[in-house]
C-alpha atoms as a PDB file:
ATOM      1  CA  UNK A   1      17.238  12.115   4.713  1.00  0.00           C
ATOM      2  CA  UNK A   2      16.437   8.567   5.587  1.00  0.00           C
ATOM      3  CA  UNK A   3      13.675   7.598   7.837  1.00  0.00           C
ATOM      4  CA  UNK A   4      14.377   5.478  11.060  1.00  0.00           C
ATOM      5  CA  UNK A   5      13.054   2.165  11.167  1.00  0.00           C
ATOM      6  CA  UNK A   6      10.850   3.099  14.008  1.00  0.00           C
ATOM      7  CA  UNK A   7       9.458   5.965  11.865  1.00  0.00           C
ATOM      8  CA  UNK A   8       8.988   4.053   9.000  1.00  0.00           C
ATOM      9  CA  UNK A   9       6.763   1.168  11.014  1.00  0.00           C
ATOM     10  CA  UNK A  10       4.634   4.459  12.175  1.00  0.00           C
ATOM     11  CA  UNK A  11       4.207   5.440   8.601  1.00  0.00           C
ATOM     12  CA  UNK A  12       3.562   1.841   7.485  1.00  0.00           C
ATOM     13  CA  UNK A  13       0.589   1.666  10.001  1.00  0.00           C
ATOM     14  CA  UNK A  14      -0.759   5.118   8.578  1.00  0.00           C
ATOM     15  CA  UNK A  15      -0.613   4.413   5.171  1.00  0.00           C
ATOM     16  CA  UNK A  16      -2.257   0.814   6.083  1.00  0.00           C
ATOM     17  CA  UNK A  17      -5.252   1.961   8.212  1.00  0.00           C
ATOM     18  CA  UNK A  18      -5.996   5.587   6.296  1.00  0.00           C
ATOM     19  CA  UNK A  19      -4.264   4.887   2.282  1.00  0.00           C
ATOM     20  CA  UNK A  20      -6.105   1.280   1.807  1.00  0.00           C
ATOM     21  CA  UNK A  21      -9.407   2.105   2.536  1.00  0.00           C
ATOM     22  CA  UNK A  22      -9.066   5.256   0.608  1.00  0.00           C
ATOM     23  CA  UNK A  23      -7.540   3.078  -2.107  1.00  0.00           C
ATOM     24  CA  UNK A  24     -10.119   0.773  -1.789  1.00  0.00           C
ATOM     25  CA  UNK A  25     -13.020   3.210  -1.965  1.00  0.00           C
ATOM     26  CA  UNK A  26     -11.868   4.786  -5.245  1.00  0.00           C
ATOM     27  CA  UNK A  27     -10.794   1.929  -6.911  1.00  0.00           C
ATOM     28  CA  UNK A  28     -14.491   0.411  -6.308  1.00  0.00           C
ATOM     29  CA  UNK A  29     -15.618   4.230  -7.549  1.00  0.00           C
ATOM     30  CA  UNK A  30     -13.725   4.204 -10.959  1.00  0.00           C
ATOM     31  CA  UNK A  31     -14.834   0.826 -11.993  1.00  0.00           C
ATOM     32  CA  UNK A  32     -18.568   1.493 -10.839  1.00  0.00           C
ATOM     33  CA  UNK A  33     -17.884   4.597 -13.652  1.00  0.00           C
ATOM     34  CA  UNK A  34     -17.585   2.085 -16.110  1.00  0.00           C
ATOM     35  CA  UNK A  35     -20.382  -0.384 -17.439  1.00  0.00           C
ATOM     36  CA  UNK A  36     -19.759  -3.713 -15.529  1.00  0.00           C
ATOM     37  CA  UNK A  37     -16.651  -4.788 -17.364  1.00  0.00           C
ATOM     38  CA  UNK A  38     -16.145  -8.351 -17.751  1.00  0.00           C
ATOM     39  CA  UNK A  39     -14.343 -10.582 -15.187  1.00  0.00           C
ATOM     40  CA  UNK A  40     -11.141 -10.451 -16.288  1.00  0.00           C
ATOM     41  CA  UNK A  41     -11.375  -6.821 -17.019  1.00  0.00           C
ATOM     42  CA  UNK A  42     -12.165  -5.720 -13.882  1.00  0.00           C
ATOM     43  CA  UNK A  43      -9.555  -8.112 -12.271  1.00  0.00           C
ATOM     44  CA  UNK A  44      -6.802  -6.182 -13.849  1.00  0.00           C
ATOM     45  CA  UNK A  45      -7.845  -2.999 -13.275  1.00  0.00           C
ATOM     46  CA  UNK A  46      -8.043  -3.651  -9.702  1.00  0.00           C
ATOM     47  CA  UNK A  47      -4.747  -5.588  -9.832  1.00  0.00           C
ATOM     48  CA  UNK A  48      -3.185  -2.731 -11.850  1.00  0.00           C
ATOM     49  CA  UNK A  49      -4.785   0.050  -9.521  1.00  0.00           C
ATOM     50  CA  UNK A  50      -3.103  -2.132  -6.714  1.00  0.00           C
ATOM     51  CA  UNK A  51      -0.038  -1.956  -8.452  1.00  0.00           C
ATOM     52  CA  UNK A  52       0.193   1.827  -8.557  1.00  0.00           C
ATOM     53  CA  UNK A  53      -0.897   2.556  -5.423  1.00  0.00           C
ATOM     54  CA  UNK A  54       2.226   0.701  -3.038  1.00  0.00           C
ATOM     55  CA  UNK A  55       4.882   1.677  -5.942  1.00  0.00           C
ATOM     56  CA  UNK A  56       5.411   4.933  -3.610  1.00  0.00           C
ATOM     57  CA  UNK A  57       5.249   3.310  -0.496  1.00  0.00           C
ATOM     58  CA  UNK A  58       7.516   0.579  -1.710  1.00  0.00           C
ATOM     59  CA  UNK A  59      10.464   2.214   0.547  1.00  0.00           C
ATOM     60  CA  UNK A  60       8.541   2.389   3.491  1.00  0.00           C
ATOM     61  CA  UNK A  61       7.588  -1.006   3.938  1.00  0.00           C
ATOM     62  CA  UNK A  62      10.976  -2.792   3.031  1.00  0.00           C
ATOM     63  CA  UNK A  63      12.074  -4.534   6.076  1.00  0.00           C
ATOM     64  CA  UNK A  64       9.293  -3.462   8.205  1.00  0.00           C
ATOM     65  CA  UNK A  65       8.800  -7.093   8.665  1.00  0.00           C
ATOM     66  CA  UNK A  66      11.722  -7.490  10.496  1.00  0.00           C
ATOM     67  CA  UNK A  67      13.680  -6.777  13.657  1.00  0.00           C
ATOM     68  CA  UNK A  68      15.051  -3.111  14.381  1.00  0.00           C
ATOM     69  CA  UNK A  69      18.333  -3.085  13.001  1.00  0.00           C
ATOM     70  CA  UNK A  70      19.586  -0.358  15.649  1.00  0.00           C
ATOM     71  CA  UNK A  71      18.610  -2.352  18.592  1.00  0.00           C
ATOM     72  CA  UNK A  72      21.889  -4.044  20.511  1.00  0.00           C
ATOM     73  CA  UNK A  73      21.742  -7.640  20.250  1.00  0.00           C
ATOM     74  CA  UNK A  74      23.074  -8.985  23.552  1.00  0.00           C
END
């Protein structure tokens, strides 16, 4: 079953305001487990942590951006 487009900008909020600080805080955890990596390093493993954590949400946020396709255009 598909989600709405009004359901999915709800969701896209959610996962914005409660999933990227969450993201954020354990990305910033796992590399902190590790000895301070070098620059690079630690640039892709927060690009590649990045990566894997909107693959899921990738449906979601298509065409969030734009206008509700359901809505009559007059």
């Amino acid at each position: 079953m598909a989600l709405s487009y009004t359901a999915r900008r709800r969701w896209a909020l959610v996962i914005l305001l409660v999933g990227l600080p969450v993201y954020i805080v354990t990305a910033i955890t796992l590399v902190g487990l590790l000895e301070r990596p070098h620059f690079l390093v630690e640039l892709l493993i927060y690009a590649g942590l990045g990566i894997l954590w909107a693959v899921p949400f990738r449906f979601i946020f298509r065409g969030i951006g734009q206008a509700d396709p359901a809505k009559d255009r007059d």
